[in-house]
Protein backbone atom coordinates (compact mmCIF):
# COMPACT_ATOMS: atom_id res chain seq x y z
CA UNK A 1 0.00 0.00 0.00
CA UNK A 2 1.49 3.46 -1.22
CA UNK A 3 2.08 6.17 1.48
CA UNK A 4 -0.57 8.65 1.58
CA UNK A 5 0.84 12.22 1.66
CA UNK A 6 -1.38 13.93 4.39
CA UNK A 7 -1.47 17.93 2.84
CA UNK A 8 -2.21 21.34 4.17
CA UNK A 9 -2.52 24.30 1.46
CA UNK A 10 -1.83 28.07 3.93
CA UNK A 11 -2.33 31.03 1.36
CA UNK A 12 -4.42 34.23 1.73
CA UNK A 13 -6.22 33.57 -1.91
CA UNK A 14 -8.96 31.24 -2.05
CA UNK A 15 -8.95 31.06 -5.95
CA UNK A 16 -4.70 29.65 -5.32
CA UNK A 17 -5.91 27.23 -3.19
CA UNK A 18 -8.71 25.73 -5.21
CA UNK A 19 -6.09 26.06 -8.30
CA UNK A 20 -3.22 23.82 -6.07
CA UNK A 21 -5.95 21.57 -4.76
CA UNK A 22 -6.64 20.94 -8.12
CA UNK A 23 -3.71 20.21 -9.46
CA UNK A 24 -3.01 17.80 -6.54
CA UNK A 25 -6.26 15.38 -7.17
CA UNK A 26 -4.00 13.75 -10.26
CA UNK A 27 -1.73 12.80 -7.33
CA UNK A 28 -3.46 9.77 -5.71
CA UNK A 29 -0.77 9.32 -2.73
CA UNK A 30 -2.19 12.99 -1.68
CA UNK A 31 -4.98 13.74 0.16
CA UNK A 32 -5.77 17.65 1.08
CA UNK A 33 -6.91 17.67 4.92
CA UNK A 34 -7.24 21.77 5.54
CA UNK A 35 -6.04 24.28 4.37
CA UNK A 36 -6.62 28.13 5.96
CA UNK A 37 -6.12 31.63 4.74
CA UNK A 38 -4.01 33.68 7.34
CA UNK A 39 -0.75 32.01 9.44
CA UNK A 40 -2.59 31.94 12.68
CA UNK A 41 -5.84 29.79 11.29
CA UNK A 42 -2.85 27.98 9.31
CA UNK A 43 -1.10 27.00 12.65
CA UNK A 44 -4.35 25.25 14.21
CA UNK A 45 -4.98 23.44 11.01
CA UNK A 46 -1.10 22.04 11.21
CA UNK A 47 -1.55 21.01 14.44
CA UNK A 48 -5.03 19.36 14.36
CA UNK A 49 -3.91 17.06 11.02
CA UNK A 50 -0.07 16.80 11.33
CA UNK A 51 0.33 16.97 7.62
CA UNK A 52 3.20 14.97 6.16
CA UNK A 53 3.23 17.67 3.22
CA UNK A 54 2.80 22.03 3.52
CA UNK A 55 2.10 24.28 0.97
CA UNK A 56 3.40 27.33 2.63
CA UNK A 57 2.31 31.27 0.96
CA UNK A 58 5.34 33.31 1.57
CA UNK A 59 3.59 36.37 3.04
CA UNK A 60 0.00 35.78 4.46
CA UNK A 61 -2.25 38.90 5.92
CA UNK A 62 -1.05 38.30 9.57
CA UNK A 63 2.42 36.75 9.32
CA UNK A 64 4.85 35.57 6.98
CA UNK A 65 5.29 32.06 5.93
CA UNK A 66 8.79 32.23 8.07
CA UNK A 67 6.88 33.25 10.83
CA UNK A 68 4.50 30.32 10.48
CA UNK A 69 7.59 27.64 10.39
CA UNK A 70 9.20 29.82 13.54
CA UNK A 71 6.41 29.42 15.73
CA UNK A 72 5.85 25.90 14.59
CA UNK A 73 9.62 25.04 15.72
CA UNK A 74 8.54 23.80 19.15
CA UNK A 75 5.45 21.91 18.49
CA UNK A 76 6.53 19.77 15.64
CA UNK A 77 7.10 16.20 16.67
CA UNK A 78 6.35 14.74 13.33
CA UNK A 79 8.05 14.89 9.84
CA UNK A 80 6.75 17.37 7.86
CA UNK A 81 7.85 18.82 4.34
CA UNK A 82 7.81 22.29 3.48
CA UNK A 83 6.67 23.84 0.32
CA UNK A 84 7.36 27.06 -0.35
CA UNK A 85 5.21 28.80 -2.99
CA UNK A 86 5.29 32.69 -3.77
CA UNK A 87 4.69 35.50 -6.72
CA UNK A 88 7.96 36.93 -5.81
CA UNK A 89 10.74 36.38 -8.25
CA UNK A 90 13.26 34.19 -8.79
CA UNK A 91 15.80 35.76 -6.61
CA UNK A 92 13.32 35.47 -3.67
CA UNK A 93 12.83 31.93 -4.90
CA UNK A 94 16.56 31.11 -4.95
CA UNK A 95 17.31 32.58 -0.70
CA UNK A 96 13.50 30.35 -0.18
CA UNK A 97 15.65 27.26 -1.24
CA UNK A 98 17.83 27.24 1.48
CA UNK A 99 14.63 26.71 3.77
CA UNK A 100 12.04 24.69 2.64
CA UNK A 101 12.21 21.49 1.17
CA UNK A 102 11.30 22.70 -2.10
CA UNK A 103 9.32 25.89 -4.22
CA UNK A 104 6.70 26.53 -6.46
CA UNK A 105 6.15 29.70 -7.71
CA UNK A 106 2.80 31.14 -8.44
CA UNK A 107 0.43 30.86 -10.82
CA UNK A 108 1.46 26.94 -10.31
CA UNK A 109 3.05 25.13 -13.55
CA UNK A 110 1.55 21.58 -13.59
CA UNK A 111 5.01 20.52 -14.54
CA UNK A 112 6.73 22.16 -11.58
CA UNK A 113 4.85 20.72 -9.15
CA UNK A 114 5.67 17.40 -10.84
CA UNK A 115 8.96 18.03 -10.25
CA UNK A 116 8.11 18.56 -6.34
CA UNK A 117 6.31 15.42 -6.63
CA UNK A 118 8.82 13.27 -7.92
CA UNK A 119 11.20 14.53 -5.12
CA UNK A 120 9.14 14.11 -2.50
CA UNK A 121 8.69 10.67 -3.68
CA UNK A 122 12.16 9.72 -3.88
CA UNK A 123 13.27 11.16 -0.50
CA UNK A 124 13.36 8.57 2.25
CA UNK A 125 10.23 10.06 4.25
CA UNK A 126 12.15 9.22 7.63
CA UNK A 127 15.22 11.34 6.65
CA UNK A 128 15.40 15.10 8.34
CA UNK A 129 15.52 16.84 4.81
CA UNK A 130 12.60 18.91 5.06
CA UNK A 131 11.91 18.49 8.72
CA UNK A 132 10.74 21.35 10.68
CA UNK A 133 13.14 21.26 13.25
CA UNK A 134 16.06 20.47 11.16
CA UNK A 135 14.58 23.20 8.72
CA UNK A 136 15.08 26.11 11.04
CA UNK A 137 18.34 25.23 12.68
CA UNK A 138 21.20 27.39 11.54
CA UNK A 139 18.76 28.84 8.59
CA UNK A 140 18.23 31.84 6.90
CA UNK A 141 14.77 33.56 8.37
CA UNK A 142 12.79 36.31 6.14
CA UNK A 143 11.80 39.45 7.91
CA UNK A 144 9.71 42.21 5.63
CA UNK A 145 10.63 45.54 5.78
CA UNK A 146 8.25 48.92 5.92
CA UNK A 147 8.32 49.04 2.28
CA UNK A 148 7.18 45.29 1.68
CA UNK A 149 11.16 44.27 0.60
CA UNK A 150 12.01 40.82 1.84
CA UNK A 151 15.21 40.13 3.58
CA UNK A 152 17.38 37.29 4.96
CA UNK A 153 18.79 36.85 7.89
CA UNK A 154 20.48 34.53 10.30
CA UNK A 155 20.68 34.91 13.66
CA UNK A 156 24.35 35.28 13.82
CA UNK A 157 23.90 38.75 11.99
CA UNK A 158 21.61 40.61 14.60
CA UNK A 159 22.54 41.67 17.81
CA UNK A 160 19.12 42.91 19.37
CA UNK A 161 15.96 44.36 18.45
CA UNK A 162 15.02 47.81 19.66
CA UNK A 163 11.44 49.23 19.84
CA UNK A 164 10.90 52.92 18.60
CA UNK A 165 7.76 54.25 20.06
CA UNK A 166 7.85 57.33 17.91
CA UNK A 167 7.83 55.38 14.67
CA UNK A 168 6.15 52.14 16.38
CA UNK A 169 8.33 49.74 14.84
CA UNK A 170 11.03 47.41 15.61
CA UNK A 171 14.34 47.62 14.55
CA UNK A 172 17.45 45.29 14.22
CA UNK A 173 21.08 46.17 15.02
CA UNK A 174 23.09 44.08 12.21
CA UNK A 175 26.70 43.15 12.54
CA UNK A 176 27.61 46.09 10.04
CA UNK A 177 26.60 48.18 12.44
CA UNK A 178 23.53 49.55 10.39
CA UNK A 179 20.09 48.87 11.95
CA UNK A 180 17.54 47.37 9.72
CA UNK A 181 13.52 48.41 10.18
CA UNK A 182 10.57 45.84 9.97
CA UNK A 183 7.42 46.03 9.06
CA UNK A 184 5.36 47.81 11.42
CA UNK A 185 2.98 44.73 12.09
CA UNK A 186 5.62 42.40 13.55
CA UNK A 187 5.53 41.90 17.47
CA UNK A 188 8.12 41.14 20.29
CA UNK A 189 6.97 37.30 19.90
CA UNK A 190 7.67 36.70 16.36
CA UNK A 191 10.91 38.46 17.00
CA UNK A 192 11.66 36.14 19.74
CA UNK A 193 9.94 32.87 17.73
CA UNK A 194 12.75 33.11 14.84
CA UNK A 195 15.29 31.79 17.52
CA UNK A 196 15.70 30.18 20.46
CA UNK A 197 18.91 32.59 21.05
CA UNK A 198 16.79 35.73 21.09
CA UNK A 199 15.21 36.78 24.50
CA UNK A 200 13.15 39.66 25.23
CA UNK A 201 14.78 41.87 28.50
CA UNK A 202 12.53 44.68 28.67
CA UNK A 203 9.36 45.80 26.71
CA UNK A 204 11.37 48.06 24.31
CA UNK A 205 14.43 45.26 23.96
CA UNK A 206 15.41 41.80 22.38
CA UNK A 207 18.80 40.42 22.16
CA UNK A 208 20.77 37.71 20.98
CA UNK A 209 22.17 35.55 23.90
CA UNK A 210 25.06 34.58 22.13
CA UNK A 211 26.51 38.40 22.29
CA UNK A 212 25.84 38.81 26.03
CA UNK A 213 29.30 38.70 27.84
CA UNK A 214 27.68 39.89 31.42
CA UNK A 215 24.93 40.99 33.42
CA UNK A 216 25.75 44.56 34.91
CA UNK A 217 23.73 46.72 36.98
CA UNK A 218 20.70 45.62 35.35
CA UNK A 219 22.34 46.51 32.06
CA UNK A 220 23.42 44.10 29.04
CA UNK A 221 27.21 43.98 28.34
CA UNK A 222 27.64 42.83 24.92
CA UNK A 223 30.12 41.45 22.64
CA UNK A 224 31.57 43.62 19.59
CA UNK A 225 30.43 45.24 17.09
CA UNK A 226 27.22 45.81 19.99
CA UNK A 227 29.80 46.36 22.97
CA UNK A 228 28.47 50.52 22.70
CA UNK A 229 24.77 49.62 23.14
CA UNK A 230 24.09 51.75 26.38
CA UNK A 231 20.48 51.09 26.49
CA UNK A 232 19.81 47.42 26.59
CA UNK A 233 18.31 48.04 30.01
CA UNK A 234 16.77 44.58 31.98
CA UNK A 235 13.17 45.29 33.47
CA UNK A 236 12.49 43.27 36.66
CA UNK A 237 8.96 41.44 34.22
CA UNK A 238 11.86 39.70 32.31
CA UNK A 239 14.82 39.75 34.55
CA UNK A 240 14.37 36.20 35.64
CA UNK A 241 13.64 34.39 32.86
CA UNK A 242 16.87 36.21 30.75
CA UNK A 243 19.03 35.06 33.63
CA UNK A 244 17.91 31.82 33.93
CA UNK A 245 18.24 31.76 30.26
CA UNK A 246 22.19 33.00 30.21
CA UNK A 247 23.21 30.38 33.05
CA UNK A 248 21.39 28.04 30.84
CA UNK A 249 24.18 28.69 27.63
């Protein structure tokens, strides 16, 4: 008896998901059980069928699809493939690759997603390629800035987040010693959900563990290029859980 591919579609247009779930009923080793329309609907409907196979939009209304794989890290005790598939062009397509177990790109091409097909047949369905955990470890993660421009990160490259209040957005303080803006929509949690290094110290604050050299008078001592950072001030709401996290390194 032939595997049966359990699938979940995740993509803000309805008329791209009855288009995919079309294209996957000449696939008889695939059966569609959910799909949803925004990253947090998309979330419950992974975790309620534990699909074997995702078709993952890039950017969805709420989140991104990067977002939707960073908040899945923790909960994913299965093996589940990742399928990236996006309007953006092929240079978005090519940093995708390095994430997900494979790509489409939109409108779908039948023969494309024979390709995927054919792969994801061939791949021994107990190996890590593709797996969500193995997916995000040491990976490239896609943040959005205020003008809608992707960009890829890893975590080694950022040494905290900062909060401006006048502009309401977060920012992140890159190696290069240039700070990089996101999209006004993303939140302290998805900032904190891309890694496992980043930990939030005070409502206006994130930081990467990994640069922290000391703890000193409730103030972050970093390592270069983020040794000058004067205001990564601890609050006493996330004092404990930061320190508990350092002694934990």
């Amino acid at each position: 008896m032939e595997q049966i591919f359990r699938t979940v579609i995740v993509d803000d247009e309805e008329s791209a998901i009855d288009n995919l779930s079309f294209e996957l009923q000449r696939y008889s080793y695939v059966s569609v059980e959910g799909t949803a329309r925004t990253g947090s609907l998309g979330l419950k409907v992974i975790e309620k069928t534990k699909p074997d196979l995702l078709f993952l939009d890039v950017e969805l209304p709420d989140m991104t699809g990067m977002d939707v794989l960073a908040r899945l890290r923790d909960r994913i005790t299965w093996n589940m493939r990742v399928v990236f598939y996006t309007a953006y062009n092929k240079y978005v397509i090519d940093a995708l690759r390095s994430a997900a177990f494979d790509f489409l790109q939109k409108p779908v091409d039948s023969s494309e997603l024979q390709m995927v097909m054919s792969r994801l047949c061939e791949q021994n369905v107990k190996s890590d390629v593709g797996n969500v955990a193995a997916l995000l470890k040491d990976r490239p993660f896609m943040v959005m800035t205020p003008t809608g421009d992707l960009r890829f990160l890893r975590a080694s490259e950022i040494g905290y987040f900062r909060y401006l209040s006048n502009r309401k957005i977060w920012e992140a303080a890159l190696t290069d010693g240039t700070f990089l803006a996101l999209r006004r929509s993303t939140t302290a949690e998805q900032l904190c959900a891309y890694d496992s290094i980043f930990i939030q110290i005070h409502q206006s604050y994130i930081i990467n563990m990994h640069y922290l050299i000391m703890v000193q008078d409730n103030r972050c001592i970093m390592y270069p290029p983020f040794n000058a950072a004067e205001e990564l001030l601890i609050s006493r709401k996330y004092k404990k859980i930061m320190i508990e996290r350092f002694y934990q390194l």
